[in-house]
Protein backbone atom coordinates (compact mmCIF):
# COMPACT_ATOMS: atom_id res chain seq x y z
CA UNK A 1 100.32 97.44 73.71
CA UNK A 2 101.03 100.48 75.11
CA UNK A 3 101.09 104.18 73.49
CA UNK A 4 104.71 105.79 73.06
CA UNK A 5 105.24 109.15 72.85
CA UNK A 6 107.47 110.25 69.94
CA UNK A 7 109.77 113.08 70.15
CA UNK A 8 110.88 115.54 67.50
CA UNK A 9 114.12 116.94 69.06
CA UNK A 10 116.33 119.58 67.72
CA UNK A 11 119.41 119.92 69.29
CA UNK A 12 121.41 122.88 69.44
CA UNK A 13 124.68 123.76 70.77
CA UNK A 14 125.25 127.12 72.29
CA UNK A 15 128.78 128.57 72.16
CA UNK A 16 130.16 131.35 73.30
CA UNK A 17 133.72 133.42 74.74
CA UNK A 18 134.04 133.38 78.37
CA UNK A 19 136.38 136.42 79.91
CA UNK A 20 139.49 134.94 78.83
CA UNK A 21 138.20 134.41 75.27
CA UNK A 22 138.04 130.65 76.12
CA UNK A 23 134.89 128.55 74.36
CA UNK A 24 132.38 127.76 76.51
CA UNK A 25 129.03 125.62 75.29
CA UNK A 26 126.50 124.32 76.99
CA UNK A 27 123.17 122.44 74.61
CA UNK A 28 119.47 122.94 74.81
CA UNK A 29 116.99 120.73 73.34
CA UNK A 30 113.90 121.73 72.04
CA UNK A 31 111.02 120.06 70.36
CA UNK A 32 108.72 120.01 67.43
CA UNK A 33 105.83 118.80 69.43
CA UNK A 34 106.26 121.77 71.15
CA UNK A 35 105.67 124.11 67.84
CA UNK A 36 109.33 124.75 67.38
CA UNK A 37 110.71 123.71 63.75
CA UNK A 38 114.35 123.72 62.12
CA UNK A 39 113.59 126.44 60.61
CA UNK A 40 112.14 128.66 63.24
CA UNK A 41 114.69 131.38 65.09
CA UNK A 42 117.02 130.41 67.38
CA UNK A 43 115.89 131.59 70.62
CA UNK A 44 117.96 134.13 72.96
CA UNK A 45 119.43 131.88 76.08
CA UNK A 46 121.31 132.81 79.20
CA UNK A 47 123.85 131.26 81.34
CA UNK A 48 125.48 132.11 84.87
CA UNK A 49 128.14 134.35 84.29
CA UNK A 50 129.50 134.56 87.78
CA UNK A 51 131.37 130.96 86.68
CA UNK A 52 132.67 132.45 83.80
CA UNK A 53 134.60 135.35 85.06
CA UNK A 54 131.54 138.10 83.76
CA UNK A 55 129.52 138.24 86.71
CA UNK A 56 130.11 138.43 90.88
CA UNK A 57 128.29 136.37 92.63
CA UNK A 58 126.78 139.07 94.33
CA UNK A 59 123.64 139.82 92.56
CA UNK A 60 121.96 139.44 89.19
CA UNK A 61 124.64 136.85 87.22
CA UNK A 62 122.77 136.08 84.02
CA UNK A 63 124.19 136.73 80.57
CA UNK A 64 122.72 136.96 78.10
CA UNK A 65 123.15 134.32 74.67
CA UNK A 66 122.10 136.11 71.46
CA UNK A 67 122.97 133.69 68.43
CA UNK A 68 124.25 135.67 65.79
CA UNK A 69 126.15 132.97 63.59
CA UNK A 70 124.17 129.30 62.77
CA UNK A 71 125.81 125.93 61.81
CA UNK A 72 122.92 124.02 60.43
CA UNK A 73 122.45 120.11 60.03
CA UNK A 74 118.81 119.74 59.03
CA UNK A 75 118.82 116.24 58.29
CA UNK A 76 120.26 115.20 61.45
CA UNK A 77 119.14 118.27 63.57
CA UNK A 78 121.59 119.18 64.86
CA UNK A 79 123.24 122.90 65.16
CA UNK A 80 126.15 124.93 66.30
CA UNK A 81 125.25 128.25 67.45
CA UNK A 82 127.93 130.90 67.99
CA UNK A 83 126.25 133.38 70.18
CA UNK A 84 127.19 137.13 70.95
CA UNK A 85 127.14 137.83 74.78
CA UNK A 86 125.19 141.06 76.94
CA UNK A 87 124.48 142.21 80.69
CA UNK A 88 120.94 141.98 81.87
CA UNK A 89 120.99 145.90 80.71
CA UNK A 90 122.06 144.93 77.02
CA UNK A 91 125.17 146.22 76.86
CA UNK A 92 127.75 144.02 74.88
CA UNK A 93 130.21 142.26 76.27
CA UNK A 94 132.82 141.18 73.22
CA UNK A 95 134.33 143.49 70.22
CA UNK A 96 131.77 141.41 68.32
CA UNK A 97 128.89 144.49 68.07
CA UNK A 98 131.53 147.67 67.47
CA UNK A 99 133.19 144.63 64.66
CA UNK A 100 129.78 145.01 62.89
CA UNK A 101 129.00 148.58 62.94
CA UNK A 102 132.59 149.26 61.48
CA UNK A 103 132.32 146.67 59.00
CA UNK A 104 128.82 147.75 58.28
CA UNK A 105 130.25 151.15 57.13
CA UNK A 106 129.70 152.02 53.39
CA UNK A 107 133.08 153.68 53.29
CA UNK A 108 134.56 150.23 54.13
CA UNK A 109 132.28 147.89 52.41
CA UNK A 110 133.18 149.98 49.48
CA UNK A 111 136.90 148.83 49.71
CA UNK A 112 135.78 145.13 50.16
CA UNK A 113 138.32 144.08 52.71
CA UNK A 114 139.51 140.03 52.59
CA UNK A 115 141.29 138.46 54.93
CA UNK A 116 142.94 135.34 55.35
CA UNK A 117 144.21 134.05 58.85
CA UNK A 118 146.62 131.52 59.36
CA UNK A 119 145.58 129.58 62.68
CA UNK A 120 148.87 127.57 64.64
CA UNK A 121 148.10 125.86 67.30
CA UNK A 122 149.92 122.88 69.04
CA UNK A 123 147.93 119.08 69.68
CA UNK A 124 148.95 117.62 72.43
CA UNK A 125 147.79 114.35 74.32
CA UNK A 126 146.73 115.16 77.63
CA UNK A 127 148.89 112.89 79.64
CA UNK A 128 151.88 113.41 77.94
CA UNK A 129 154.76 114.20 79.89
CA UNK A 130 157.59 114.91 77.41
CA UNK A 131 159.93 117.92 77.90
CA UNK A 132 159.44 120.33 74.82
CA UNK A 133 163.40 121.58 75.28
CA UNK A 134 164.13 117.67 74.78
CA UNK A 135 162.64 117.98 70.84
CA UNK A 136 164.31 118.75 67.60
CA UNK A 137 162.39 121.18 65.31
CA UNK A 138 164.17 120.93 62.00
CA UNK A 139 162.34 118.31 59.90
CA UNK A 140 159.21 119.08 61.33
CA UNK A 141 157.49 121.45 58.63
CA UNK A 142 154.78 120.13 56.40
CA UNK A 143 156.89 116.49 57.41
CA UNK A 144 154.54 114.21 55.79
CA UNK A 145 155.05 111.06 58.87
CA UNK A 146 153.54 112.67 61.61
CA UNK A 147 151.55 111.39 64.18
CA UNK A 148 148.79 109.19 62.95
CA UNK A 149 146.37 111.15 65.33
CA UNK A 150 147.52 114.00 64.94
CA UNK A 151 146.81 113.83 61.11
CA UNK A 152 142.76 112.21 62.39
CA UNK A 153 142.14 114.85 64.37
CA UNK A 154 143.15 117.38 61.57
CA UNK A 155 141.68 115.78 58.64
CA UNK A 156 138.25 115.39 60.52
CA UNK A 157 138.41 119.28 61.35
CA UNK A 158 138.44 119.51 57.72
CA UNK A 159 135.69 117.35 56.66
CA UNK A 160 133.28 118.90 59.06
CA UNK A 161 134.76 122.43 58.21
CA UNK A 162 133.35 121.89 54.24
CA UNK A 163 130.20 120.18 55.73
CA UNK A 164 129.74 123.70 57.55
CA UNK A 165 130.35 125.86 54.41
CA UNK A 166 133.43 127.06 56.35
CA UNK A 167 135.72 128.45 53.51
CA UNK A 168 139.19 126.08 54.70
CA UNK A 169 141.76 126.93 52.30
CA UNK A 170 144.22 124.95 53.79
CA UNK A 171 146.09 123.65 56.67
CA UNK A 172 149.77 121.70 57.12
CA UNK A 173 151.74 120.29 60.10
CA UNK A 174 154.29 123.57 61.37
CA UNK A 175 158.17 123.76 62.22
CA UNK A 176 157.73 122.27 65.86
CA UNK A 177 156.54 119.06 67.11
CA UNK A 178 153.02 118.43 67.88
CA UNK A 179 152.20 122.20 65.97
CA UNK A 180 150.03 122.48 63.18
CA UNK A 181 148.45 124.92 61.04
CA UNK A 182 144.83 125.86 59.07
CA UNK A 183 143.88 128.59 57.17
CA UNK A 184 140.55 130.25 56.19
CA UNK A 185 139.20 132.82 54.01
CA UNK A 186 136.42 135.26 54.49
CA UNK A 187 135.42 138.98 55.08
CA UNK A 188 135.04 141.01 58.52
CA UNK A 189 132.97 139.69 61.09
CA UNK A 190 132.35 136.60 58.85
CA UNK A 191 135.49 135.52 59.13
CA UNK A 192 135.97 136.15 62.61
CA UNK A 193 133.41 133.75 63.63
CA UNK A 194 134.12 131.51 61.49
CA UNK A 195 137.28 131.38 63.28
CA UNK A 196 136.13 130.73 66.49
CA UNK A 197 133.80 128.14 64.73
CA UNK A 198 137.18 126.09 64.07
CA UNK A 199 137.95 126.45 67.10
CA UNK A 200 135.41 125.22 68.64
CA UNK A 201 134.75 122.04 66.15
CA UNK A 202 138.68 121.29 66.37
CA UNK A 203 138.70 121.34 70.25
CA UNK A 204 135.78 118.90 70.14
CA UNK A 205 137.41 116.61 67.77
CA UNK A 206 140.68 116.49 70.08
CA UNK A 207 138.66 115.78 72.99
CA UNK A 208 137.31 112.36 71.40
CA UNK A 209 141.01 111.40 70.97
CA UNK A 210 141.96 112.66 74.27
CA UNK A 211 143.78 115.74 73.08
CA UNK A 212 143.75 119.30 73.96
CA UNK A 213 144.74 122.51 71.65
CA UNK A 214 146.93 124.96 72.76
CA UNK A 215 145.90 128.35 71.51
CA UNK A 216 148.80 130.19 73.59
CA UNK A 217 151.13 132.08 71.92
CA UNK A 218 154.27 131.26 73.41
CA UNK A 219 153.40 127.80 75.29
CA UNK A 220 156.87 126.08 75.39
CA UNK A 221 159.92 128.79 76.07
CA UNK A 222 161.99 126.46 74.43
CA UNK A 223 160.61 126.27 70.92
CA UNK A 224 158.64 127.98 68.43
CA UNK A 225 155.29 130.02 69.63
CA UNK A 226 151.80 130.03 67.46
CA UNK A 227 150.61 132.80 65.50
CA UNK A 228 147.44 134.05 63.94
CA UNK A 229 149.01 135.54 60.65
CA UNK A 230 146.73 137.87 59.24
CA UNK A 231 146.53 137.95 54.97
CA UNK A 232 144.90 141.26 54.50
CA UNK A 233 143.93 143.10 50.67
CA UNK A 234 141.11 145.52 49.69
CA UNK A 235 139.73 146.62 46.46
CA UNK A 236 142.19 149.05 46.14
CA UNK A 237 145.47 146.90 46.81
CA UNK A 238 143.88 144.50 44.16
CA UNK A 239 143.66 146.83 41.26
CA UNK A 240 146.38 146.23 38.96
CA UNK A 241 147.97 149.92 38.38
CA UNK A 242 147.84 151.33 41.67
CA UNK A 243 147.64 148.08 44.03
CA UNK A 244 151.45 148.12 44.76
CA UNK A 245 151.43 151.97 46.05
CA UNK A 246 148.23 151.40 48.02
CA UNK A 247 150.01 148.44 50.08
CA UNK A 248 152.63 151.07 51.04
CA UNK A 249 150.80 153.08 52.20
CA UNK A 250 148.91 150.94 54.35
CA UNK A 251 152.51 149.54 55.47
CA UNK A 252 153.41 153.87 56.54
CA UNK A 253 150.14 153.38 58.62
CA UNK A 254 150.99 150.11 60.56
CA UNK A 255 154.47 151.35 60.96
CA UNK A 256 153.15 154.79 62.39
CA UNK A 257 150.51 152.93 64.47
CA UNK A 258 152.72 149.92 65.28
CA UNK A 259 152.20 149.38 69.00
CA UNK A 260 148.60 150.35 68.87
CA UNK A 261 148.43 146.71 66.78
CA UNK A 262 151.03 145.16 69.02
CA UNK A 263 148.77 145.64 72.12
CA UNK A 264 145.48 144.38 70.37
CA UNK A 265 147.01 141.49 71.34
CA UNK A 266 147.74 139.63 74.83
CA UNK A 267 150.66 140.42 76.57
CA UNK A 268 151.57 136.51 76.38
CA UNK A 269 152.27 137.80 72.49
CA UNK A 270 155.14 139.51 73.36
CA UNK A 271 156.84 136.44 74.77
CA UNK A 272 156.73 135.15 70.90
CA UNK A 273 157.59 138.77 69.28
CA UNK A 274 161.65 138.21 70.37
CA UNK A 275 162.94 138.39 66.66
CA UNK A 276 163.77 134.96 66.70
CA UNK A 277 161.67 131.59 65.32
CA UNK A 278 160.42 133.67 62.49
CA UNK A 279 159.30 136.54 64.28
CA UNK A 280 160.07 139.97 64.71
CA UNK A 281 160.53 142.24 67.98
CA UNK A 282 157.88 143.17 69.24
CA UNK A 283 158.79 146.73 70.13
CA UNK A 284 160.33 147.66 66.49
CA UNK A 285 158.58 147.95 63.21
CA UNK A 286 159.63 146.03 60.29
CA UNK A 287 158.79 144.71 56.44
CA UNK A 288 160.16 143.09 53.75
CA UNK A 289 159.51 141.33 50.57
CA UNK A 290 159.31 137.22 51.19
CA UNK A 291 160.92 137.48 54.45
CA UNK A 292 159.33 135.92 57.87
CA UNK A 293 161.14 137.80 60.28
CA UNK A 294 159.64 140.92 60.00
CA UNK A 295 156.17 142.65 61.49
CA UNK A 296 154.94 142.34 57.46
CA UNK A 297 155.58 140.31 54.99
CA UNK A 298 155.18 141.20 51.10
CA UNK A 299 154.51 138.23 49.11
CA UNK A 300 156.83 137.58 46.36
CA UNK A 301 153.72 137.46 43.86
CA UNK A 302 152.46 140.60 45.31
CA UNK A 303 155.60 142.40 44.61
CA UNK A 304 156.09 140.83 41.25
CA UNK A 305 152.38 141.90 39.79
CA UNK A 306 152.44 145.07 41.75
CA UNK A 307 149.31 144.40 43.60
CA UNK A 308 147.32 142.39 46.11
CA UNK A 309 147.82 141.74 49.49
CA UNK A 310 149.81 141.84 52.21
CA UNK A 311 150.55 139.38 55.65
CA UNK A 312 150.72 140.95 59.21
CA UNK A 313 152.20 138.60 61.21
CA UNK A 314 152.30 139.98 64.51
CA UNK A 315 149.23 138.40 66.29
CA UNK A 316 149.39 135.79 68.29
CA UNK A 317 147.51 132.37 68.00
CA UNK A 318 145.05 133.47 70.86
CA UNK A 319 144.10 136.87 69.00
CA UNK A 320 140.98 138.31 69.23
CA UNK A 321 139.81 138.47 65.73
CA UNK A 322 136.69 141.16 66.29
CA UNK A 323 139.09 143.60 67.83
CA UNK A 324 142.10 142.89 65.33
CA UNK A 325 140.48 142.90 62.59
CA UNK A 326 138.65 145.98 62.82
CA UNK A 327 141.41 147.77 64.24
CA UNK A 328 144.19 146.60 61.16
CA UNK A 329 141.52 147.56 58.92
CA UNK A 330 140.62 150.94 60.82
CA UNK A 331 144.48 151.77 60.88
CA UNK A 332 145.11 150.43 56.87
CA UNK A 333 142.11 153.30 55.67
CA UNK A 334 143.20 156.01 57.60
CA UNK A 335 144.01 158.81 55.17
């Protein structure tokens, strides 16, 4: 008989934002035998960033992959690696790296910022040829007889989200057809790659079932766009006698800093800021208490106990989270 070699692979998937924020992955395979281990560090990789829109052609096109957020799987070795992206001279090339230095600030850690975000998207089959104009909207929110698949493809997200210790608080099927919703809970740059984590594990998922998700924020002129609502609270906003008076003044600061928010996002956002399908112009300021037509909305609860938090819900479903984040929070602190 003769001898067989036995492997000890690890498999790791390396994912990352290409210049349109899109997910790009691409997997590497390495090996015990070799003297790597689950538990040893994730090595740096590269990949040719001319095809991604970060390079030209002409020259050095290598970017760099530093993994800065691990999805582990011991048992069946298997992980998800979010990775960070540089030049060949180290400079960063997402909001990722000025996210963490602001986050990392003790003035700011201090007021323990939470955020929730509130992630619409649309699931669509990818040889469907409906017209969107054609659809009623009406009896579509949280409407319990959707789409069998639909419902797969969401409740699988789900399972592998808790199997990830990815904090899903939530998620339900949205006001227009094929649109759904999830929503997760987590601090700074945490959360924000957590997000793209979801992402990346429901675009996967739709892909088996011959799928794709639409992260744009106004995809269909005809009916409602997707959002990334953004629940927002601090320390401060949470303390019972002053919470209330702390939330307005954060509101005076988004109101004076309104379209420095506004264009944190893509300009595709604006096409879903008209002041109509629960959403409010882009180009004017607004709050109220429980309403969904305004730039903030004040929870009902939050006004009732006179503290905690507070939902932005000007971003779009294709927002950057590093740079919104930081920059909501940033703007929010400002004395």
């Amino acid at each position: 008989m003769s001898n067989i070699q036995k492997f000890s692979p690890i498999f790791y998937d390396y994912i990352w934002l290409d210049s349109n924020r899109q997910l790009r992955s691409k997997h590497r395979i390495l090996y015990e035998d070799d003297g790597f281990s689950i538990n040893s560090k994730v090595p740096e990789w590269n990949y040719d960033g001319s095809s991604t829109g970060q390079a030209s052609i002409d020259g050095n096109t290598e970017i760099i992959l530093k993994p800065v957020y691990i999805q582990k799987i011991s048992e069946k070795y298997y992980n998800r690696v979010l990775c960070d992206i540089y030049d060949i001279d180290g400079n960063p090339l997402s909001h990722r790296q000025k996210a963490v230095e602001y986050f990392s600030r003790p003035e700011v850690i201090e007021e323990d910022p939470w955020f929730g975000l509130e992630q619409e998207f649309y699931l669509i089959p990818k040889d469907s040829s409906f017209e969107f104009s054609n659809l009623e909207t009406k009896n579509e929110y949280c409407f319990v007889n959707r789409n069998g698949i639909e419902r797969q493809i969401i409740s699988e997200m789900r399972l592998q989200c808790l199997s990830y210790s990815i904090k899903i608080t939530g998620f339900n099927a949205e006001v227009a057809p094929y649109q759904w919703e999830f929503q997760i809970l987590g601090k700074g740059v945490q959360i924000c790659d957590q997000l793209y984590m979801v992402r990346y594990i429901l675009d996967t998922i739709a892909e088996k079932y011959n799928y794709k998700v639409v992260y744009d924020p106004k995809p269909y002129k005809n009916i409602s766009g997707s959002g990334c609502h953004v629940n927002f609270s601090t320390k401060s906003s949470r303390t019972s006698d002053i919470g209330y008076n702390v939330l307005e003044k954060y509101i005076d600061n988004f109101k004076q800093n309104h379209m420095k928010l506004v264009e944190c996002c893509s300009q595709q956002n604006k096409e879903r800021l008209t002041g109509k399908c629960e959403t409010a112009k882009w180009d004017t300021f607004s709050w109220g208490v429980g309403t969904r037509n305004t730039s903030i909305r004040v929870p009902n609860d939050t006004f009732k106990n006179k503290c905690g938090y507070l939902e932005d819900r000007r971003p779009g479903a294709d927002i950057d989270p590093y740079l919104y984040l930081m920059a909501m929070c940033q703007i929010a602190l400002d004395n």
